[in-house]
Protein backbone atom coordinates (compact mmCIF):
# COMPACT_ATOMS: atom_id res chain seq x y z
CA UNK A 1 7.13 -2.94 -9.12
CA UNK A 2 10.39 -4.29 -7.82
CA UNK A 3 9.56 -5.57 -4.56
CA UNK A 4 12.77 -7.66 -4.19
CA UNK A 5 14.82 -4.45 -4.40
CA UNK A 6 12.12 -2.52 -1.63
CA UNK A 7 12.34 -5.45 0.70
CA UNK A 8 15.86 -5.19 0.90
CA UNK A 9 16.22 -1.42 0.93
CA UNK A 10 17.17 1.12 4.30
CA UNK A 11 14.08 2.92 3.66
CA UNK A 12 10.28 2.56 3.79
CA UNK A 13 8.56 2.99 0.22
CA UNK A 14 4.83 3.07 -0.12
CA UNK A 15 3.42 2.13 -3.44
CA UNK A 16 -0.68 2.37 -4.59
CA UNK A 17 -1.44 -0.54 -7.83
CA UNK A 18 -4.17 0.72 -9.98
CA UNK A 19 -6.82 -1.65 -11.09
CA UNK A 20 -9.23 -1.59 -13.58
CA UNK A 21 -13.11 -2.80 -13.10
CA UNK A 22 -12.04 -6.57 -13.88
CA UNK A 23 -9.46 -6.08 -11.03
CA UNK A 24 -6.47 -6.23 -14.16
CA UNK A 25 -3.56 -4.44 -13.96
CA UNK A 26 -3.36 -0.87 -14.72
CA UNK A 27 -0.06 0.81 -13.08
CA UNK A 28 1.31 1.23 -10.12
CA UNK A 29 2.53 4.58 -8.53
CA UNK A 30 5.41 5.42 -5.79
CA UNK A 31 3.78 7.19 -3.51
CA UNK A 32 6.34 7.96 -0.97
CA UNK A 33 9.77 7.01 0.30
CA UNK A 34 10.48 7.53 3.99
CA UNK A 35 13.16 6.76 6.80
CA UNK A 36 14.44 3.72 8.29
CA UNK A 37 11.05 3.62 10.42
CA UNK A 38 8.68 5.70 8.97
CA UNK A 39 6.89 7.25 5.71
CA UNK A 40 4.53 9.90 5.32
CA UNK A 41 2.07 8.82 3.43
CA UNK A 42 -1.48 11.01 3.14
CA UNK A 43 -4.55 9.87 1.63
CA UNK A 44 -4.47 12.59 -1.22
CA UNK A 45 -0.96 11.03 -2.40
CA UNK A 46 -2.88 7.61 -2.29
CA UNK A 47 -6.02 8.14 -3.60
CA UNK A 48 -5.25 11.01 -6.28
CA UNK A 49 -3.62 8.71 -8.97
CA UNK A 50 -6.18 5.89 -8.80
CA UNK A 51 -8.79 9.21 -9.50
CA UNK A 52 -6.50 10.72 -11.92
CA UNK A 53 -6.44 7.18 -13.97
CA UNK A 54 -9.35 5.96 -13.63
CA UNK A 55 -9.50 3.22 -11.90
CA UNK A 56 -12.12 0.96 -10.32
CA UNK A 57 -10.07 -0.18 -7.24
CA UNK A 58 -6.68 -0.41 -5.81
CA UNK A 59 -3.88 -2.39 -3.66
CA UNK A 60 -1.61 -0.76 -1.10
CA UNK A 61 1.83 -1.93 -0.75
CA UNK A 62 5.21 -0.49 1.37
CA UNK A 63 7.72 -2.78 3.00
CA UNK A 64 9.41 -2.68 6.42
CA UNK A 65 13.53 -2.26 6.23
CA UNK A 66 13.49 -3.28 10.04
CA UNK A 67 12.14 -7.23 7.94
CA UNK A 68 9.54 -7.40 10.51
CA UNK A 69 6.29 -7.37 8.72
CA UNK A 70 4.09 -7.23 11.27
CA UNK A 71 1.75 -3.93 10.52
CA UNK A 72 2.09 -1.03 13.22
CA UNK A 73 -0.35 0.90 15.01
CA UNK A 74 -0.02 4.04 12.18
CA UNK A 75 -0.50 1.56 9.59
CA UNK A 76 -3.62 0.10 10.79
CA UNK A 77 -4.46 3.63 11.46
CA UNK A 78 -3.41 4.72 7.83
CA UNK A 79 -5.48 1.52 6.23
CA UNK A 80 -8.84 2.55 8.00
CA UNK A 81 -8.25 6.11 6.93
CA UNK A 82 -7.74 5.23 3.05
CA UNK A 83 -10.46 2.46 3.30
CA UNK A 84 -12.93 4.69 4.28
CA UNK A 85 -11.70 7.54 1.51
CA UNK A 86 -11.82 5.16 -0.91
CA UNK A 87 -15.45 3.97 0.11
CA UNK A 88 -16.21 7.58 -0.11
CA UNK A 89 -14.80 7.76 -3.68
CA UNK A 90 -16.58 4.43 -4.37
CA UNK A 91 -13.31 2.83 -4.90
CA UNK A 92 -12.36 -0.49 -3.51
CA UNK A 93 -9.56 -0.77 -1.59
CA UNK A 94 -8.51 -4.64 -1.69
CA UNK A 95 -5.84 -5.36 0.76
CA UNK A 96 -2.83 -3.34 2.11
CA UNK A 97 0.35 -6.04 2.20
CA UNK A 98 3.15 -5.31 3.79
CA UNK A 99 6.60 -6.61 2.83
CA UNK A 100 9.68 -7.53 5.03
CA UNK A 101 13.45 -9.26 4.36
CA UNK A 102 12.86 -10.62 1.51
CA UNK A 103 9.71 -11.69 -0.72
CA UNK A 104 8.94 -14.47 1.05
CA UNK A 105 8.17 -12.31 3.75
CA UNK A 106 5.10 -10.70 3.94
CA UNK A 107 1.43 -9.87 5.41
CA UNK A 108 -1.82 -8.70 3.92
CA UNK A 109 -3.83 -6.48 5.76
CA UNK A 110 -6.99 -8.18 3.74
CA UNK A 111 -5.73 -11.67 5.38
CA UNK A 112 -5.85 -10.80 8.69
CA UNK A 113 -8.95 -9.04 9.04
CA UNK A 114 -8.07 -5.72 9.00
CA UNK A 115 -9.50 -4.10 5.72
């Protein structure tokens, strides 16, 4: 997963990271690459590899190309939506982290409270 390249990129990418029941690594998935503002991301798209594979849990991750990290309304919205699929699929969803300019610039999701 090449977040240095995403954080830096005109577009919005949205990526799901498979993990296994010791929280390890499994694989990670593109789910969707948007506009300069927005991506459409659906919980099927999400949810439907970490099924397909397997796994126990997962971590959502898309970046911002405005660099401002700070999470929007729709993906608050989006997070409550997949955390409750994912409950429903007994799946844990860990954190959601959202990327700006630059790897240094970040926030989780999990951090603040909202997971």
């Amino acid at each position: 997963l090449d977040l240095t390249r995403a954080a830096d990129d005109d577009k919005e990418h949205f990526w799901v990271v498979l993990l296994n029941t010791q929280n390890r690594y499994l694989m990670h998935s593109e789910v969707s690459v948007g506009t300069q503002s927005a991506s459409l991301v659906h919980p099927r798209e999400v949810l439907g590899p970490v099924v397909r594979e397997g796994a126990a849990s997962l971590i959502l991750i898309h970046n911002h190309p405005s660099g401002d990290p700070t999470p929007s309304r729709e993906d608050l919205r989006l997070t409550r939506q997949l955390v409750d699929g994912a409950t429903l699929l007994d799946l844990k969803l860990h954190d959601h982290v959202i990327v700006g300019n630059g790897t240094e610039q970040w926030v989780s999701l999990a951090q603040r409270g909202d997971l």
